[in-house]
Protein backbone atom coordinates (compact mmCIF):
# COMPACT_ATOMS: atom_id res chain seq x y z
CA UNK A 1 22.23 169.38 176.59
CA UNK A 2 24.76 166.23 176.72
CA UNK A 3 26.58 164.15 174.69
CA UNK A 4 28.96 161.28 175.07
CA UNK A 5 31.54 159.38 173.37
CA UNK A 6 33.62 156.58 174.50
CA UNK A 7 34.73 154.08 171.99
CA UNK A 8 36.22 151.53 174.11
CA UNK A 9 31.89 151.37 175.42
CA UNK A 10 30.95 151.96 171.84
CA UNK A 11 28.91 154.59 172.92
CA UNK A 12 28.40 157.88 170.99
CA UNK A 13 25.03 160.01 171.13
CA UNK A 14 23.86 163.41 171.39
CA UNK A 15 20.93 164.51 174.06
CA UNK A 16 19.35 168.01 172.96
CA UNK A 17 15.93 169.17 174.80
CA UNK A 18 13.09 170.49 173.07
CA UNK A 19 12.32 173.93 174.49
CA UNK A 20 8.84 174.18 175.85
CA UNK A 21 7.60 175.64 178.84
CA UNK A 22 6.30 172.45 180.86
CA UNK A 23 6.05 171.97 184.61
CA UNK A 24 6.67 168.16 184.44
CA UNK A 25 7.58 166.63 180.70
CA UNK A 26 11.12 167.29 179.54
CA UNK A 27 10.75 166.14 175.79
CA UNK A 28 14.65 165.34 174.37
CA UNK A 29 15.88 164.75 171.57
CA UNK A 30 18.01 161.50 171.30
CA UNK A 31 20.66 160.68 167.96
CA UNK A 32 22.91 157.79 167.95
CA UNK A 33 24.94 157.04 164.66
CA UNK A 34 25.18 153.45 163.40
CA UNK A 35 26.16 150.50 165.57
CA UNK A 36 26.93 153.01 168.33
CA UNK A 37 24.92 153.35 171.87
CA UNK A 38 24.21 155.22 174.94
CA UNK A 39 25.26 154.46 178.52
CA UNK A 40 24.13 151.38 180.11
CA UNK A 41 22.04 154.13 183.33
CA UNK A 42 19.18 154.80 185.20
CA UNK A 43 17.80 157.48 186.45
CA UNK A 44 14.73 158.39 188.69
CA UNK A 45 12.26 159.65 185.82
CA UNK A 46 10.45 157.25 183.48
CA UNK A 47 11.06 157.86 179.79
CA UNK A 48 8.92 157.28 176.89
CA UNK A 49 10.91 157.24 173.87
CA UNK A 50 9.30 157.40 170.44
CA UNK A 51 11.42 156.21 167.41
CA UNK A 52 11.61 159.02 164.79
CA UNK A 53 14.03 157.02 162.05
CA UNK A 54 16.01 154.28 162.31
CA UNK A 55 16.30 150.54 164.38
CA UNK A 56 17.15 150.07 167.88
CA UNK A 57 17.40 147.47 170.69
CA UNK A 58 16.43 148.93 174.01
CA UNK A 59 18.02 147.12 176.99
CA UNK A 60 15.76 147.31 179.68
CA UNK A 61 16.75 145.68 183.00
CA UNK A 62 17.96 142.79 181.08
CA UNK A 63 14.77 142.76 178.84
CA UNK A 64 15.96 143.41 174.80
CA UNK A 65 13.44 145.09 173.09
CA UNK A 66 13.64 145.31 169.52
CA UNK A 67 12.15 149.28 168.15
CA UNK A 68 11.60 150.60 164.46
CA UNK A 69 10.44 154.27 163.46
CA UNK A 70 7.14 154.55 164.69
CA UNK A 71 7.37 152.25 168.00
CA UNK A 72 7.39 153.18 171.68
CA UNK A 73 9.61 152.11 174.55
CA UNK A 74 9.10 152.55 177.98
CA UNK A 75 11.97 152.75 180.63
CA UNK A 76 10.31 152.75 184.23
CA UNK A 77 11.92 154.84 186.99
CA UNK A 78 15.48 153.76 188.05
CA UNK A 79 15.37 151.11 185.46
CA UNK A 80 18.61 149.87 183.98
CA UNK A 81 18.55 150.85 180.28
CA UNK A 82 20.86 151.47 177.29
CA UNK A 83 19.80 151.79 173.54
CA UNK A 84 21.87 150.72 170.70
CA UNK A 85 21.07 151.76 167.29
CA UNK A 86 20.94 148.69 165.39
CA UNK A 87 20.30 150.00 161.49
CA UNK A 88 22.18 151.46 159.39
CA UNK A 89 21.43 155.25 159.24
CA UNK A 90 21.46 157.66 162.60
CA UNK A 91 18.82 156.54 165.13
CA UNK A 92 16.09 159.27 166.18
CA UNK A 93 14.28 159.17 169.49
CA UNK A 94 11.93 161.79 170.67
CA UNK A 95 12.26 160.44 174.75
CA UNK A 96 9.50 162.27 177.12
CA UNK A 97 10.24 162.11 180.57
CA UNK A 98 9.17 163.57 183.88
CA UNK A 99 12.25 164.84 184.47
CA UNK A 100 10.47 168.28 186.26
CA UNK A 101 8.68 165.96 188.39
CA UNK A 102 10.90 163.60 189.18
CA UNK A 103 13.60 165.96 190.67
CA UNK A 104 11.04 167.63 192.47
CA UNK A 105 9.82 164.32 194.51
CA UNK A 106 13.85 163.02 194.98
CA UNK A 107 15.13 166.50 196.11
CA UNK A 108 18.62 166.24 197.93
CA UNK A 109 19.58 162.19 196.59
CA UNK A 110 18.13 162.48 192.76
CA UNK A 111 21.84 163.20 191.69
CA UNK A 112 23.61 161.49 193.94
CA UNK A 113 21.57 157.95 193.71
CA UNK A 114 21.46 158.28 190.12
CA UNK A 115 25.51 158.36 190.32
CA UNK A 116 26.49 155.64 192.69
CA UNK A 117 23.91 153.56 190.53
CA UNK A 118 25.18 153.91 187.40
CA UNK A 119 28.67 153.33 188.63
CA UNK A 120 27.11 149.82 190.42
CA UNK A 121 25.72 148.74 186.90
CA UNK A 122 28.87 149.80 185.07
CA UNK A 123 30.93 147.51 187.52
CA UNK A 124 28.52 144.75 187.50
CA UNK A 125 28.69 144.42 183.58
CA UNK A 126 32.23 144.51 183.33
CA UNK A 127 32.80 141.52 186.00
């Protein structure tokens, strides 16, 4: 589905969604190798991410949350996050959002917002 790397960022990961037939949830598959993380984004669907394997610190509009195999983190709707996998094998996060409903209730802007946000955050952490 996506998948990013950028090593001046550090970032490396790999989105893949789970295919099931759901009107709302959009379960995903989340890896991130060691040391490594994803974008520092938001988007306009809450996530629930579920740690499969592995350690993590969850940056959550500011907030670092500290996440082992068998915790749950929850990103809130257009809530600046980034996870970093912070153990030493691949990190493994089964993330549920509402994805379906979500782009449903922000028709026309979902995309766009999402964009010029992201590029506000990216510009306010490099200053």
């Amino acid at each position: 589905m996506y998948a990013n790397r950028d090593d001046k960022q550090n970032i490396e990961f790999t989105v893949d969604r789970i295919p099931i037939n759901a009107d709302v949830l959009d379960p995903r598959m989340v890896r991130i190798p060691p040391g490594k993380n994803n974008e520092y984004h938001r988007h306009a669907h809450e996530t629930l991410m579920y740690v499969l394997s592995g350690g993590a610190r969850v940056l959550i509009d500011g907030a670092a949350i500290q996440a082992r195999e068998g915790d749950v983190v929850y990103a809130p709707r257009w809530a600046l996050h980034q996870t970093h996998n912070a153990g030493d094998g691949e990190l493994r996060i089964l993330a549920v959002t509402d994805f379906g409903l979500a782009t449903r209730a922000f028709v026309g802007a979902y995309q766009h917002r999402e964009k010029e946000q992201d590029e506000r955050a990216m510009n306010e952490r490099s200053t």
